[in-house]
Protein backbone atom coordinates (compact mmCIF):
# COMPACT_ATOMS: atom_id res chain seq x y z
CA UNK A 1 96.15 176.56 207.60
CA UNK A 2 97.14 179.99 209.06
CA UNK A 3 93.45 180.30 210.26
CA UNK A 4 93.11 177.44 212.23
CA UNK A 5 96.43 177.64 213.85
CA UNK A 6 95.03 181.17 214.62
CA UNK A 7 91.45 179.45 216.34
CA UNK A 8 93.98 177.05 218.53
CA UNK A 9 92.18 177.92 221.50
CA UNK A 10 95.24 177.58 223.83
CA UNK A 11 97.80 180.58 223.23
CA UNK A 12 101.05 180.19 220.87
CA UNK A 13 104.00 182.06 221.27
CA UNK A 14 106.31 182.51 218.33
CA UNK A 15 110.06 182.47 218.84
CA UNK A 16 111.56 184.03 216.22
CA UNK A 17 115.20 184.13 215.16
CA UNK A 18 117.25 185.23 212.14
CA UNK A 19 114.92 185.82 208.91
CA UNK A 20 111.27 186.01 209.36
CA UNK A 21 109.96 186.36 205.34
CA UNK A 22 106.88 185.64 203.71
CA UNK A 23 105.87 182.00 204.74
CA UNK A 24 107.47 182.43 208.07
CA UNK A 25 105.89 185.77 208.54
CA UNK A 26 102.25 183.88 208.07
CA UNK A 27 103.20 181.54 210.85
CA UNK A 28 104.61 184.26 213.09
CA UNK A 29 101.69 186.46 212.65
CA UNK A 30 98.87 183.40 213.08
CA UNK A 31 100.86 183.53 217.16
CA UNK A 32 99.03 185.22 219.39
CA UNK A 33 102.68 186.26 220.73
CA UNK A 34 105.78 186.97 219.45
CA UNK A 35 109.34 187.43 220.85
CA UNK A 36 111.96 187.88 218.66
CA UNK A 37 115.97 188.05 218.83
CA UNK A 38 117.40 191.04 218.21
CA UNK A 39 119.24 190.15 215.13
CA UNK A 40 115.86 189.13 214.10
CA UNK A 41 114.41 190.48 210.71
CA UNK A 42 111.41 190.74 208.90
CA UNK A 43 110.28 191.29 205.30
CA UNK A 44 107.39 190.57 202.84
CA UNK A 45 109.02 190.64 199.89
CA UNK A 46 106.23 188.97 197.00
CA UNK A 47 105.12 192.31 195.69
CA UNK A 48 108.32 192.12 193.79
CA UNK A 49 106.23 189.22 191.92
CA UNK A 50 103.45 191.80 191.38
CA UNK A 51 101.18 190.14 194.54
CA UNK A 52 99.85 192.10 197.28
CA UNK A 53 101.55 190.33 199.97
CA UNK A 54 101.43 187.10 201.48
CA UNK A 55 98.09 184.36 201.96
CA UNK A 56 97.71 185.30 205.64
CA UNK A 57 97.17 188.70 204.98
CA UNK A 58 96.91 190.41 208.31
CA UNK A 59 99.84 193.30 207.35
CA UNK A 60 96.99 196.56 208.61
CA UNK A 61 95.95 194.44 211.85
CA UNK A 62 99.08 193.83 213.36
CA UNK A 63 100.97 196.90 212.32
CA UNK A 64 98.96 199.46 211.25
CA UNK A 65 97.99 200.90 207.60
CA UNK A 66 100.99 203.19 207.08
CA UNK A 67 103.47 200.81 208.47
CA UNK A 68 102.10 198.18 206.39
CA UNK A 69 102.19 199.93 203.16
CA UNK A 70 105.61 200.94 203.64
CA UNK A 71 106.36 197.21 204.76
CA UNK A 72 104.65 196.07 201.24
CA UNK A 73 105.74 198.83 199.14
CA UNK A 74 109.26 198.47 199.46
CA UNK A 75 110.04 194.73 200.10
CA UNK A 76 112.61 195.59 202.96
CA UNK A 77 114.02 194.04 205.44
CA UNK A 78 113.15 195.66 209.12
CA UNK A 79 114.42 194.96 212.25
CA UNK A 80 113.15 193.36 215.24
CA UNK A 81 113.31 196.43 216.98
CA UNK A 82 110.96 198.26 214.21
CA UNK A 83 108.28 195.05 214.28
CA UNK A 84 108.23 195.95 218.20
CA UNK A 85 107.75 199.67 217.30
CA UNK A 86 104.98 198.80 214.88
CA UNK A 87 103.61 196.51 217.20
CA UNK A 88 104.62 192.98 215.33
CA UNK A 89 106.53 191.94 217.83
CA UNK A 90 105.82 191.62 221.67
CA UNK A 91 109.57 191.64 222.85
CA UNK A 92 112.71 191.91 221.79
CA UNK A 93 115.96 190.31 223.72
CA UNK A 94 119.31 189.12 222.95
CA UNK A 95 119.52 186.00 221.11
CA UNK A 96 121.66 184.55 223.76
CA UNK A 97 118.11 184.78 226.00
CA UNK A 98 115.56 184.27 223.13
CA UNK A 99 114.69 180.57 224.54
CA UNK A 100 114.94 181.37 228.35
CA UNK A 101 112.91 184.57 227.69
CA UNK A 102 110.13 182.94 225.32
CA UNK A 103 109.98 179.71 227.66
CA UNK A 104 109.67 181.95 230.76
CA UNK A 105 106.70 184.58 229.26
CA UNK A 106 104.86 180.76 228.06
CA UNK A 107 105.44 179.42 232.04
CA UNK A 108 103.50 182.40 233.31
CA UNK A 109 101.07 182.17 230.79
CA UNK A 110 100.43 178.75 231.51
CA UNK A 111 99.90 179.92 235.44
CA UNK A 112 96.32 181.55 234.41
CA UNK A 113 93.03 179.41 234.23
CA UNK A 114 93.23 177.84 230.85
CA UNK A 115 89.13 178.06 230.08
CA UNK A 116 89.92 182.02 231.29
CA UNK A 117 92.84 181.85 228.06
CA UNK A 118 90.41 180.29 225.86
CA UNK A 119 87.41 182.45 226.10
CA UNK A 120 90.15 185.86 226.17
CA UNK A 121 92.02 184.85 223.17
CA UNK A 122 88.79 183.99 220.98
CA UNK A 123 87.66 187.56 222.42
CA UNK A 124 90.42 189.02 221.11
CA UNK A 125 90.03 187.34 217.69
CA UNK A 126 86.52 188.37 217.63
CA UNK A 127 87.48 192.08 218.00
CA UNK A 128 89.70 191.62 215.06
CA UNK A 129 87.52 189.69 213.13
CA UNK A 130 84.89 192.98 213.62
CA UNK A 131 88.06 195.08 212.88
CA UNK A 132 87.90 193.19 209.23
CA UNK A 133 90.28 191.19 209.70
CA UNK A 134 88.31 187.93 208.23
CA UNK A 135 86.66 189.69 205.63
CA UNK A 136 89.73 191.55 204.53
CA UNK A 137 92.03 188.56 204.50
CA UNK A 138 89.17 186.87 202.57
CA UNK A 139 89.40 189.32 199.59
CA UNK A 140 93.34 190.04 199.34
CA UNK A 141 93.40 185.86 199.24
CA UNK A 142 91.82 186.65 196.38
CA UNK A 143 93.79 189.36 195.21
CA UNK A 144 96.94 187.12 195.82
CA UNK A 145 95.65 184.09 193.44
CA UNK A 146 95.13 186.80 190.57
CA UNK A 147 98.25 188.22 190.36
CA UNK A 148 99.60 184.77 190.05
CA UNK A 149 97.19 184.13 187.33
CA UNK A 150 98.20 187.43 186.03
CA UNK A 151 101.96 186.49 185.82
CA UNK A 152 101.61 183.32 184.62
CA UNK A 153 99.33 184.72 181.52
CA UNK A 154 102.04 187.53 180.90
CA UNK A 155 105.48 185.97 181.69
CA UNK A 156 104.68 182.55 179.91
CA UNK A 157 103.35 180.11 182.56
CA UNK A 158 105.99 181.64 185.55
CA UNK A 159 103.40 182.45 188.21
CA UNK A 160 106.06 184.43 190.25
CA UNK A 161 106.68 187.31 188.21
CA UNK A 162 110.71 185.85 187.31
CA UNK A 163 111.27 185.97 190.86
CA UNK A 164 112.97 183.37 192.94
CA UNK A 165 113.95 183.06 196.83
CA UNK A 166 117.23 184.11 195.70
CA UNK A 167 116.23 187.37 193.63
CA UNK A 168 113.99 188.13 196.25
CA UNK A 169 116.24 187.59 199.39
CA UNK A 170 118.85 190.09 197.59
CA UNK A 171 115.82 192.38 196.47
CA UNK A 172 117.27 191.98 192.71
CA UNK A 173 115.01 192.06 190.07
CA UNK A 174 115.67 189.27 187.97
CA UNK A 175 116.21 189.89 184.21
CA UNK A 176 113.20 187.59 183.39
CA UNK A 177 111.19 189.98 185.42
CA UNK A 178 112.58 193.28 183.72
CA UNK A 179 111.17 192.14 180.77
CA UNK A 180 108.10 191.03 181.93
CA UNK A 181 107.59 194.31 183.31
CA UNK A 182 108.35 196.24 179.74
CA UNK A 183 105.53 194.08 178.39
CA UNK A 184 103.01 195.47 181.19
């Protein structure tokens, strides 16, 4: 789904406020932009469930290696301003001007020759697709549907490692998944 929202060939701008984890992240990140409030977060929290991150894997493109290991190892929450740092995020403004600021960058997008937009943005996912993008995305999919298969074998039928939205919005380890872990 992420993909062809990705292929749209007219440009999408995300507007993010407030939390941006794991499903939300996927539909962020398949935007060609993003502008983000700065009370904004972000977080990819499922390796707490023992997966590599989320479906729409594209953590090393749009931040870089390092970042995205540190973004995956730990599970925390970073700010707007550190997605902008890592290059997540396009811009950062005050919440107050998150709609004004999002509707004005989409106005003078729309002010270029659309065919010019098309053929630029499936340039630019070209590149990345030659960058791996694809063919990584492609093989951490399939990653991501073992270590469900994996916790579901070892935690009796509970595909996300004892984990919940709640347990992993609080980054608490549930006690389900404690002793999953022991049996590892």
């Amino acid at each position: 789904m992420c993909r062809r929202w990705r292929e749209i060939p007219k440009p999408v701008i995300a507007s993010v406020q407030g939390a941006c984890i794991a499903g939300a992240l996927m539909l962020a990140w398949s935007c060609d932009l993003i502008v983000a409030s700065d009370d904004a977060f972000f977080s990819d929290p499922v390796v707490r469930m023992g997966i590599p991150g989320v479906e729409y894997f594209a953590h090393p493109w749009v931040m870089g290696p390092r970042a995205a290991k540190e973004f995956l190892f730990t599970g925390d929450r970073f700010s707007a301003q550190q997605a902008k740092e890592w290059g997540m995020v396009n811009r950062v403004v005050p919440r107050a001007e998150l709609e004004e600021e999002t509707l004005a960058l989409a106005e003078r997008i729309a002010d270029m020759p659309s065919f010019g937009l098309a053929l630029t943005k499936k340039a630019v996912n070209q590149c990345e697709d030659l960058m791996g993008m694809r063919a990584g995305m492609d093989s951490v999919f399939g990653l991501h549907h073992f270590a469900h298969a994996h916790n579901a074998e070892v935690s009796g039928g509970d595909s996300l490692g004892g984990q919940s939205a709640k347990s992993m919005a609080s980054g608490a380890r549930s006690a389900d998944a404690a002793a999953a872990r022991k049996g590892e």
